[in-house]
Protein backbone atom coordinates (compact mmCIF):
# COMPACT_ATOMS: atom_id res chain seq x y z
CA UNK A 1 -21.86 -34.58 32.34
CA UNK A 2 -21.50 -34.74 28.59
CA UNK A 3 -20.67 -30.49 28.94
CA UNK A 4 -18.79 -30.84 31.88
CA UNK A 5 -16.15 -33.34 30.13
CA UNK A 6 -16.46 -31.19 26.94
CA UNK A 7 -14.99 -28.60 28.21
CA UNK A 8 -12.09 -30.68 30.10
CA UNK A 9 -10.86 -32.19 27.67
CA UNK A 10 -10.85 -29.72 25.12
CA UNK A 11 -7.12 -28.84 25.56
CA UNK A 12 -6.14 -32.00 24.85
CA UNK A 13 -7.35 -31.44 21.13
CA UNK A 14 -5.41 -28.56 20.25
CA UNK A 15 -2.19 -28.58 17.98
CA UNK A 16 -0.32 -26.80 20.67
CA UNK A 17 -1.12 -29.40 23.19
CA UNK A 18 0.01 -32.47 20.88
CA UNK A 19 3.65 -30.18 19.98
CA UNK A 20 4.19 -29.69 23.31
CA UNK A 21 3.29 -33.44 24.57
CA UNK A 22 6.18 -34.73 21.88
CA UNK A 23 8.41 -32.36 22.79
CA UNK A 24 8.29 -32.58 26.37
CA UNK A 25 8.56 -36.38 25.58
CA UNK A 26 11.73 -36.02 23.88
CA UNK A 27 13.20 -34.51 26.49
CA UNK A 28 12.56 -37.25 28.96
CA UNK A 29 12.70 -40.43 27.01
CA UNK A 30 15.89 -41.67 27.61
CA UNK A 31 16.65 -43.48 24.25
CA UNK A 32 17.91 -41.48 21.45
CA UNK A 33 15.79 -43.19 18.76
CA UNK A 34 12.44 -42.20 20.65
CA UNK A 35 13.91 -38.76 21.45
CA UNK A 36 14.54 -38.44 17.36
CA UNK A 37 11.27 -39.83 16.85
CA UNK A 38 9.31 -37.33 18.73
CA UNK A 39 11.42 -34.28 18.40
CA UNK A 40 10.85 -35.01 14.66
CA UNK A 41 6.65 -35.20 14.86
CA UNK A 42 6.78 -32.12 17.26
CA UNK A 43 8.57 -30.59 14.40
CA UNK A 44 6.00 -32.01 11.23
CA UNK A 45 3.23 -30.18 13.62
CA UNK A 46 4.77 -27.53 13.93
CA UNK A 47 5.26 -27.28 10.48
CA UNK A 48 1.83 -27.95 9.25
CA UNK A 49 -0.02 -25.85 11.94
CA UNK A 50 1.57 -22.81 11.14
CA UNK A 51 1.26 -22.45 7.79
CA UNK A 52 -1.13 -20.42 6.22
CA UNK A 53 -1.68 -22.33 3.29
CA UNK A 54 -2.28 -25.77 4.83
CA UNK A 55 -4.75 -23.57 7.22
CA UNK A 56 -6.49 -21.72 4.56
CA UNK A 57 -7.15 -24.76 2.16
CA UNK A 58 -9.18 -26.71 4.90
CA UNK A 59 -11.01 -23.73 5.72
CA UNK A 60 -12.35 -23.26 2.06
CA UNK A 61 -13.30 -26.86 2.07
CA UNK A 62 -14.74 -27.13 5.52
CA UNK A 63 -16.75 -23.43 5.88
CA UNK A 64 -19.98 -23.84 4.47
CA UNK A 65 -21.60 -21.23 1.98
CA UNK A 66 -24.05 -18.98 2.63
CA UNK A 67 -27.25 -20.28 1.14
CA UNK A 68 -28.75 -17.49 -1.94
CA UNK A 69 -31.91 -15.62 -0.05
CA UNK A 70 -34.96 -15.57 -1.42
CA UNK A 71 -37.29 -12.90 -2.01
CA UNK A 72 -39.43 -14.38 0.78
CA UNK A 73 -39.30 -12.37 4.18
CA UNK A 74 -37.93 -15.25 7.03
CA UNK A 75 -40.01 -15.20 10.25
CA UNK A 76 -36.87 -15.30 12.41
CA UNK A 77 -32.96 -14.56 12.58
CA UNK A 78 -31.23 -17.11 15.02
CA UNK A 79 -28.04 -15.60 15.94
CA UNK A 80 -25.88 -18.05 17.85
CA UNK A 81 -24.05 -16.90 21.06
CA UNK A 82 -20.38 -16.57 21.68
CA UNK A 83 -19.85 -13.29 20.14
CA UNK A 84 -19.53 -11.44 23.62
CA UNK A 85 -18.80 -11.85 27.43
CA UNK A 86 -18.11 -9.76 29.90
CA UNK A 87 -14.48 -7.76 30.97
CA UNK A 88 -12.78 -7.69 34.02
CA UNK A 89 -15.25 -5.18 35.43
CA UNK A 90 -17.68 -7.45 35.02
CA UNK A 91 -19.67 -5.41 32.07
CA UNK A 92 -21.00 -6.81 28.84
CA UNK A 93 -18.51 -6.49 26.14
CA UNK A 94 -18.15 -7.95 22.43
CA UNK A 95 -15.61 -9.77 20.92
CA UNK A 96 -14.11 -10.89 17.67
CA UNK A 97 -17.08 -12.95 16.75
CA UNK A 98 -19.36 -9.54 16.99
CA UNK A 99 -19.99 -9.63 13.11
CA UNK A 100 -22.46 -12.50 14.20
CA UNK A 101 -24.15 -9.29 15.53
CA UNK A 102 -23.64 -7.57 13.31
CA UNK A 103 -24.98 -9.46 10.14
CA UNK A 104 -28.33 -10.79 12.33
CA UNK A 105 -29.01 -7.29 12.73
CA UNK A 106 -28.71 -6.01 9.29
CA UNK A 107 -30.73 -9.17 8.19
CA UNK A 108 -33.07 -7.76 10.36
CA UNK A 109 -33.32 -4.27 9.81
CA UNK A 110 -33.25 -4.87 6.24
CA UNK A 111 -37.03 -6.31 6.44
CA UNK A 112 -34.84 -10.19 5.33
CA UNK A 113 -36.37 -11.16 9.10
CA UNK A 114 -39.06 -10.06 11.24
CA UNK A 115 -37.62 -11.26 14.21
CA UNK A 116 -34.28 -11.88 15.93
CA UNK A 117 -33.78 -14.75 18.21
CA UNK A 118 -30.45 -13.94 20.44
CA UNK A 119 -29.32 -17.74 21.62
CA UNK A 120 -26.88 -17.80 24.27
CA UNK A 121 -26.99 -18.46 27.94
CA UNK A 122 -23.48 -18.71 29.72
CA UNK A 123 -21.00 -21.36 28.28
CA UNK A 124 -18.61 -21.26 30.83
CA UNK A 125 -17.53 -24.18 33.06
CA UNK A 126 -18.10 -21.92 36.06
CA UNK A 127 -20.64 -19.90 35.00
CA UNK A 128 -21.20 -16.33 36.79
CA UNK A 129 -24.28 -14.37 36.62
CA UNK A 130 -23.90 -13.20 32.68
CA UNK A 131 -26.62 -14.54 30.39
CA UNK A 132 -25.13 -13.21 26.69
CA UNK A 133 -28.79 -13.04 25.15
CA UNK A 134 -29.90 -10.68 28.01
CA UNK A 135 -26.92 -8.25 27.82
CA UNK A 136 -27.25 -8.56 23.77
CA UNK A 137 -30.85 -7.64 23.94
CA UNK A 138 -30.12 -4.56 25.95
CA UNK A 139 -27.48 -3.65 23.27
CA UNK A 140 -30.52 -4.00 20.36
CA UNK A 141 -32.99 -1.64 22.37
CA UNK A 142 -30.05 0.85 22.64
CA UNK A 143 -30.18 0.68 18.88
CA UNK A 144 -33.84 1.14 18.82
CA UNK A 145 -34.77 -2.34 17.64
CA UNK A 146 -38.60 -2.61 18.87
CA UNK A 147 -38.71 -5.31 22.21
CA UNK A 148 -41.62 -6.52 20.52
CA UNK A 149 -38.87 -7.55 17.14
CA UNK A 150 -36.83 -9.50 20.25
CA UNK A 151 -36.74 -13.25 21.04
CA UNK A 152 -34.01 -14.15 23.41
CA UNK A 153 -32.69 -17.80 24.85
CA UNK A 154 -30.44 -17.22 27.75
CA UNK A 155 -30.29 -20.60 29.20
CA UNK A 156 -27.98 -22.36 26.39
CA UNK A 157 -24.13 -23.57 27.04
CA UNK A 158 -23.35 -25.07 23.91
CA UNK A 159 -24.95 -25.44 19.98
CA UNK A 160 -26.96 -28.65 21.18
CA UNK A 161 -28.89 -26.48 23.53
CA UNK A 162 -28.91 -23.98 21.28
CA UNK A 163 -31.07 -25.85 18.78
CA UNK A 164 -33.10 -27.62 21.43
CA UNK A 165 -34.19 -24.56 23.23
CA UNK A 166 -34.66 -22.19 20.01
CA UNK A 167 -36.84 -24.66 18.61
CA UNK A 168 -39.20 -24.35 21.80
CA UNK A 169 -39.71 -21.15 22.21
CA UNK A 170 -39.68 -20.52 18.55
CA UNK A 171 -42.88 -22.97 18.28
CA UNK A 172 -44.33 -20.88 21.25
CA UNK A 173 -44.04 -17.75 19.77
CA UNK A 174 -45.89 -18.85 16.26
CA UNK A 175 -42.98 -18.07 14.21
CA UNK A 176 -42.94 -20.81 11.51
CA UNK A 177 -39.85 -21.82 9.35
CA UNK A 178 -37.98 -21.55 7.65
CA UNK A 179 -35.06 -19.52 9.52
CA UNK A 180 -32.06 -17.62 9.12
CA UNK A 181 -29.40 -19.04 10.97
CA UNK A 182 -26.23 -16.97 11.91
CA UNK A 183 -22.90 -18.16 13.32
CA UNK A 184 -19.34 -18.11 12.60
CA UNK A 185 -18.50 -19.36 9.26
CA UNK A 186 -15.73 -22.18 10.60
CA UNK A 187 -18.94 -23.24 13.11
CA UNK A 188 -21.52 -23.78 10.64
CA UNK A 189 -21.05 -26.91 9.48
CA UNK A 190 -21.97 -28.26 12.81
CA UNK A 191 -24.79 -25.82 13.64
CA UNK A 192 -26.52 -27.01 10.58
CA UNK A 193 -26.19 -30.97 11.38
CA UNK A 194 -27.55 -29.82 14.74
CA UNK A 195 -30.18 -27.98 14.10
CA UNK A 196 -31.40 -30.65 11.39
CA UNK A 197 -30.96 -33.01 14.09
CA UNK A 198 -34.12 -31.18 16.19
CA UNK A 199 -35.82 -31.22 12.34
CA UNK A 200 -35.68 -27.40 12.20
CA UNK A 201 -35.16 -25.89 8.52
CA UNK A 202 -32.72 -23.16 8.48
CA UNK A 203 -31.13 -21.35 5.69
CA UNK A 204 -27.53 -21.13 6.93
CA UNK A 205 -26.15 -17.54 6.80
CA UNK A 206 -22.06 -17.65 7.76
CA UNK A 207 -19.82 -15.00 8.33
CA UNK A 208 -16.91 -14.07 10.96
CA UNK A 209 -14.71 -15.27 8.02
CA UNK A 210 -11.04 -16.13 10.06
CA UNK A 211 -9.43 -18.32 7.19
CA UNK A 212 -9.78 -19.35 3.88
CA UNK A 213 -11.17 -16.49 2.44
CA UNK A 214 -8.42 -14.24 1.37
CA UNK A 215 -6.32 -14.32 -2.18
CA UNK A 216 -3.70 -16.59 -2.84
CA UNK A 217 -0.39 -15.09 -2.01
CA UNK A 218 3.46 -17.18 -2.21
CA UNK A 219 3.67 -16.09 1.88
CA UNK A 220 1.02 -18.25 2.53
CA UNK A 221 4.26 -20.67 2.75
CA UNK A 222 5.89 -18.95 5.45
CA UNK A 223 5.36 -20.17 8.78
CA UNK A 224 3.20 -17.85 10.88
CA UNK A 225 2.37 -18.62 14.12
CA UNK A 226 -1.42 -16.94 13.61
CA UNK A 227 -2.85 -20.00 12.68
CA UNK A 228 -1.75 -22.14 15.18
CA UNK A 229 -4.35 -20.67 17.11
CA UNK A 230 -6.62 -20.57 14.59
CA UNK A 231 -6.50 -24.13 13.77
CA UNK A 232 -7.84 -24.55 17.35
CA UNK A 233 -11.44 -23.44 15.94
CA UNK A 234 -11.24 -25.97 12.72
CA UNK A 235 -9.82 -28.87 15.60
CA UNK A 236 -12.91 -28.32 18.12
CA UNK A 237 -15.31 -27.97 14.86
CA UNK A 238 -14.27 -31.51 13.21
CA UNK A 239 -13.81 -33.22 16.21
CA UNK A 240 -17.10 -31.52 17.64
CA UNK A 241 -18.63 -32.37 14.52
CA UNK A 242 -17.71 -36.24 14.40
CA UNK A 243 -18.88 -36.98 18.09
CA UNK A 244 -22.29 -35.24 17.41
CA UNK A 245 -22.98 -37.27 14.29
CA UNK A 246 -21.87 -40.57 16.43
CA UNK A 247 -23.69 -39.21 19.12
C-alpha cells in the first residue's frame, strides 16, 4: 500500500503542480483579492523554481560527498537501480542516470570491488515483465565482466527494498562489509539513512551530478525553465527523506 500511494501522490509534490494549482485558482475564484493573492504565489514559484542559483545552492548543501576510499579492496559495489528501462520496442535501454553504471563498473574493474551487486527490480506502478538488474547483468557479460563477479536483486521497487533485499542476499553470498554504495548524487542522502536503517555500513560513492556542481556564473540569475524539472528530484528526495525518518 505504502508504494502504491507513493507513487500517486507524487505529482502532487512537484513545483509545477503547486504553480499550476494557484493559477488555475486565480482564474476561478471570483474575488479579486484571492485572484491577486494567488496569481502573485504562482508567480514567487515560478520565480524561485526556475532559477539556477536558488537550484544550485540547495543542491551543494543537500548532495552528499563522496566518502575518500581507502586502500582496502570493498567486497561489494551496490549500484542502485533507475538508471535504465526499456523503449517503446520493449528492449533494455539506459538513461540519464547511466553514469550509476558507469562508475560501479569502473569501481569494479579497477580491483576498488570484487563484486557488483545490480539492485533493481521494476519500479513501475504497473509493472511489465522488465527486471532492470537482469537486463543490466546481460549488459556486464557483454563487457566481459566474469558471471561469477555478478550479484543481482531484481525484485526491488523502491530504495527501502533496495536495502532490505541487498542486505539478504549479500549475507548469503559471504560478502562482508563494508560496501560501496552507488546512486545518484541528489539520491544519496536518503540511500544512506536507509541503508543504515537495515544496519548495513556503506561507504557512499555519488555521482550523476544534475545541479550544484558547476562554477558560479551572473546567469545563474536568469530564469531557466531547466530546473523546474530538476527541482522535482531535490522535492521527492526531501520529502522522501522526511517520511522515511518519521517512518
Amino acid at each position: 500500500m505504502f508504494f502504491v500511494l507513493s507513487k500517486l501522490l507524487l505529482v502532487f509534490i512537484f513545483p509545477f503542480t503547486w504553480i499550476a494549482v494557484c493559477l488555475i485558482t486565480s482564474l476561478i475564484v471570483r474575488k479579486p483579492h484571492l485572484k491577486r493573492r494567488f496569481f502573485t504565489i504562482a508567480m514567487v514559484l515560478l520565480l524561485i523554481f526556475t532559477n539556477p542559483f536558488l537550484l544550485n545552492q540547495f543542491a551543494k548543501r543537500w548532495d552528499v560527498k563522496p566518502a575518500p576510499l581507502t586502500n582496502q579492496t570493498y567486497s561489494c559495489v551496490i549500484v542502485l537501480g533507475g538508471f535504465s528501462g526499456v523503449d517503446a520496442n520493449g528492449k533494455g535501454v539506459f538513461n540519464a542516470m547511466s553514469d550509476r553504471f558507469i562508475q560501479s563498473l569502473k569501481l569494479l574493474t579497477t580491483g576498488k570491488a570484487t563484486h557488483i551487486l545490480i539492485s533493481g527490480g521494476n519500479g513501475n506502478l504497473l509493472a511489465g515483465s522488465f527486471r532492470e538488474s537482469d537486463w543490466v547483468k546481460t549488459q556486464l557479460e557483454e563487457l566481459k565482466v566474469p558471471d561469477s563477479l555478478i550479484v543481482i536483486e531484481n525484485q526491488s521497487r523502491n530504495t527501502l527494498e533496495n536495502a532490505a533485499f541487498s542486505k539478504s542476499i549479500l549475507a548469503q553470498k559471504h560478502l562482508q562489509p563494508p560496501y560501496l554504495l552507488v546512486t545518484s548524487a541528489f539520491h544519496m542522502r536518503r540511500a544512506i539513512a536507509i541503508f543504515k536503517k537495515q544496519k548495513m555500513d556503506v561507504v557512499p560513492f555519488p555521482c550523476c551530478y544534475i545541479a550544484g556542481n558547476g562554477e558560479f556564473t551572473i546567469t545563474d540569475f536568469i530564469p531557466d525553465a531547466g530546473p523546474l524539472s530538476t527541482w522535482n528530484f531535490y522535492v521527492k528526495e526531501v520529502v522522501g527523506h522526511t517520511v522515511n525518518y518519521f517512518k
